[in-house]
Protein backbone atom coordinates (compact mmCIF):
# COMPACT_ATOMS: atom_id res chain seq x y z
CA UNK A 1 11.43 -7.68 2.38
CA UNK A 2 12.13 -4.24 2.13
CA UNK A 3 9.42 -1.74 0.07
CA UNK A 4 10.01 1.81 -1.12
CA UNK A 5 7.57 3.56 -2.37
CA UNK A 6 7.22 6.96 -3.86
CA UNK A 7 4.97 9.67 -6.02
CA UNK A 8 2.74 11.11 -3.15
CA UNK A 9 2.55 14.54 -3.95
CA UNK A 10 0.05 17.52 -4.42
CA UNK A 11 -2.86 18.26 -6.92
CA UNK A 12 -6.07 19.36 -8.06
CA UNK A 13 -9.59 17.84 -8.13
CA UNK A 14 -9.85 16.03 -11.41
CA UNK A 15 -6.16 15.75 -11.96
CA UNK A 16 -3.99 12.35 -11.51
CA UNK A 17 -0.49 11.09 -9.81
CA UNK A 18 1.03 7.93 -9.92
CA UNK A 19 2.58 5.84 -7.09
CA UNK A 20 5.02 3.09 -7.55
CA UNK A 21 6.52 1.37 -4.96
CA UNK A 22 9.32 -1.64 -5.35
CA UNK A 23 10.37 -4.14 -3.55
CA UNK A 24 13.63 -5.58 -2.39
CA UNK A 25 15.08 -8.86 -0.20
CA UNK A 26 13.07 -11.70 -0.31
CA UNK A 27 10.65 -10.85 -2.79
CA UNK A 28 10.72 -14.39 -4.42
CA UNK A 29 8.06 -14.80 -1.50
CA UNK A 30 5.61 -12.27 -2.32
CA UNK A 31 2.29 -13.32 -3.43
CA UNK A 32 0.45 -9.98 -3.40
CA UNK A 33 1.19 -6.41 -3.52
CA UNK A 34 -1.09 -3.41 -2.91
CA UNK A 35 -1.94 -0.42 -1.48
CA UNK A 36 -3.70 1.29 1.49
CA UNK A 37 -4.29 4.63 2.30
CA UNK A 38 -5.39 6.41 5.52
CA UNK A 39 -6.99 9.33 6.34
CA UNK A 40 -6.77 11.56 9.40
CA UNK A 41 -9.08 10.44 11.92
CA UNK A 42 -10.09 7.05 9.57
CA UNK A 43 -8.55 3.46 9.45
CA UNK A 44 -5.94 2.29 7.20
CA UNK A 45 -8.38 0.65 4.13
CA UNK A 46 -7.32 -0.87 1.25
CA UNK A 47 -6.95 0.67 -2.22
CA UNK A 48 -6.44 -1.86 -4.60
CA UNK A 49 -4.25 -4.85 -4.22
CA UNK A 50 -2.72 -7.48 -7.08
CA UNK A 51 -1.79 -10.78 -7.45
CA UNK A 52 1.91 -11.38 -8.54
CA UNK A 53 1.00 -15.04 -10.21
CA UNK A 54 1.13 -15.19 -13.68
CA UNK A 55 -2.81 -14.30 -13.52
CA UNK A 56 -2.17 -10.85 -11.87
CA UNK A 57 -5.85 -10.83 -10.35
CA UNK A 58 -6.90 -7.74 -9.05
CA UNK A 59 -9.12 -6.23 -6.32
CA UNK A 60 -10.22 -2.69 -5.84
CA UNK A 61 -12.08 -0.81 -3.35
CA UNK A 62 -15.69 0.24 -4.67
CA UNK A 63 -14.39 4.40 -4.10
CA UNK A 64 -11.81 3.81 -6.66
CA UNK A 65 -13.13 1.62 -9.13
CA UNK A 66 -13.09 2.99 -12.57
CA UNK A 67 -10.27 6.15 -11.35
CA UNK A 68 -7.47 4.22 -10.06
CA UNK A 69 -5.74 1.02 -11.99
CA UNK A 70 -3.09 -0.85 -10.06
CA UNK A 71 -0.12 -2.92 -11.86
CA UNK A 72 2.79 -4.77 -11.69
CA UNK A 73 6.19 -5.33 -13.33
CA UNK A 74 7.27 -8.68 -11.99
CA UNK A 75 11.04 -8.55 -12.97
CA UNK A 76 11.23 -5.26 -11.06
CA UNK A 77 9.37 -6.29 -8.22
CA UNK A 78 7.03 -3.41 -8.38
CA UNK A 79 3.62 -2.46 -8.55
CA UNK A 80 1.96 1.34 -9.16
CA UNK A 81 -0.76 2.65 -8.78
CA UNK A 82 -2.13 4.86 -11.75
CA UNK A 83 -4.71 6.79 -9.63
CA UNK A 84 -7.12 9.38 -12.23
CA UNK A 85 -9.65 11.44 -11.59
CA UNK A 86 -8.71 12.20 -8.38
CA UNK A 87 -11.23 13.65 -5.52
CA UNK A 88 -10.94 15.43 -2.32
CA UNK A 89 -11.80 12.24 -0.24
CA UNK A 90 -8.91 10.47 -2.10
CA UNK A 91 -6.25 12.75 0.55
CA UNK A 92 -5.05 10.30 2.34
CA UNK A 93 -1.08 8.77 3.21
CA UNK A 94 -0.69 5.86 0.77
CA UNK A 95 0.96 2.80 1.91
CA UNK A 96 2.61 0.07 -0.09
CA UNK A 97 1.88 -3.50 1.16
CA UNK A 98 3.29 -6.97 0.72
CA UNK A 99 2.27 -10.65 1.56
CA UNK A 100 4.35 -13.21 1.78
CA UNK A 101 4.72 -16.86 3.21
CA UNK A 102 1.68 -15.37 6.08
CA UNK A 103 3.69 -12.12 6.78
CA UNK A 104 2.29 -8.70 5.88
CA UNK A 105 4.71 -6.17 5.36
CA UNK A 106 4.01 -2.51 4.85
CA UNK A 107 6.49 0.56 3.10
CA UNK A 108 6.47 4.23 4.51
CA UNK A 109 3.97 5.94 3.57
CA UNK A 110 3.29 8.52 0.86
CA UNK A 111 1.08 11.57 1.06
CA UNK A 112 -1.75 12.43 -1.66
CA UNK A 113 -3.61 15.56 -0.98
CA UNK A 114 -6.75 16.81 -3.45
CA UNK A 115 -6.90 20.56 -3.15
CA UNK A 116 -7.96 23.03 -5.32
């Protein structure tokens, strides 16, 4: 499985971007798609992640509830991340993740930096 992701960009406190990433290969296999981000000098933590059942569960980090929403399109193999209100703690590169089968797979990353 191959993921590409893309929307990282620059922009103000209180503005918004959105990420999408898609996948390609063998994504009959995924189960779950999400995102991480990582700071300089912090660990890679995750954003918000999403099932890719039929229930499309989701599970966000407590920083981001309410701002960001995470979703899917299953026939494109892609998720995105709708991230809103964004803050300056939110800079971070933004990496697309799979699971599949017991393998984790991750996409480059993308850069999101909050200035004013």
């Amino acid at each position: 499985v191959q993921l590409q992701a893309s929307g990282g960009g620059l922009v103000q406190p209180g503005g918004s971007l959105r990420l999408s990433c898609s996948a390609s290969g063998s994504v009959f296999s995924i189960s779950v798609m999400g995102w991480y981000r990582q700071a300089p000098g912090k660990q890679r933590e995750l954003v918000a992640s999403i099932t890719m059942s039929n229930g499309g569960s989701t599970n966000y980090a407590d920083s981001v509830k309410g701002r960001f929403t995470i979703s899917r399109d299953n026939a494109k193999r892609s998720v995105y991340l709708q991230m809103n209100s964004l803050k300056l703690e939110d800079t971070a590169v933004y990496y697309c993740n799979y699971y599949a089968l017991g393998i984790t797979g991750w996409g480059q990353g993308t850069q999101v930096t909050v200035s004013s």
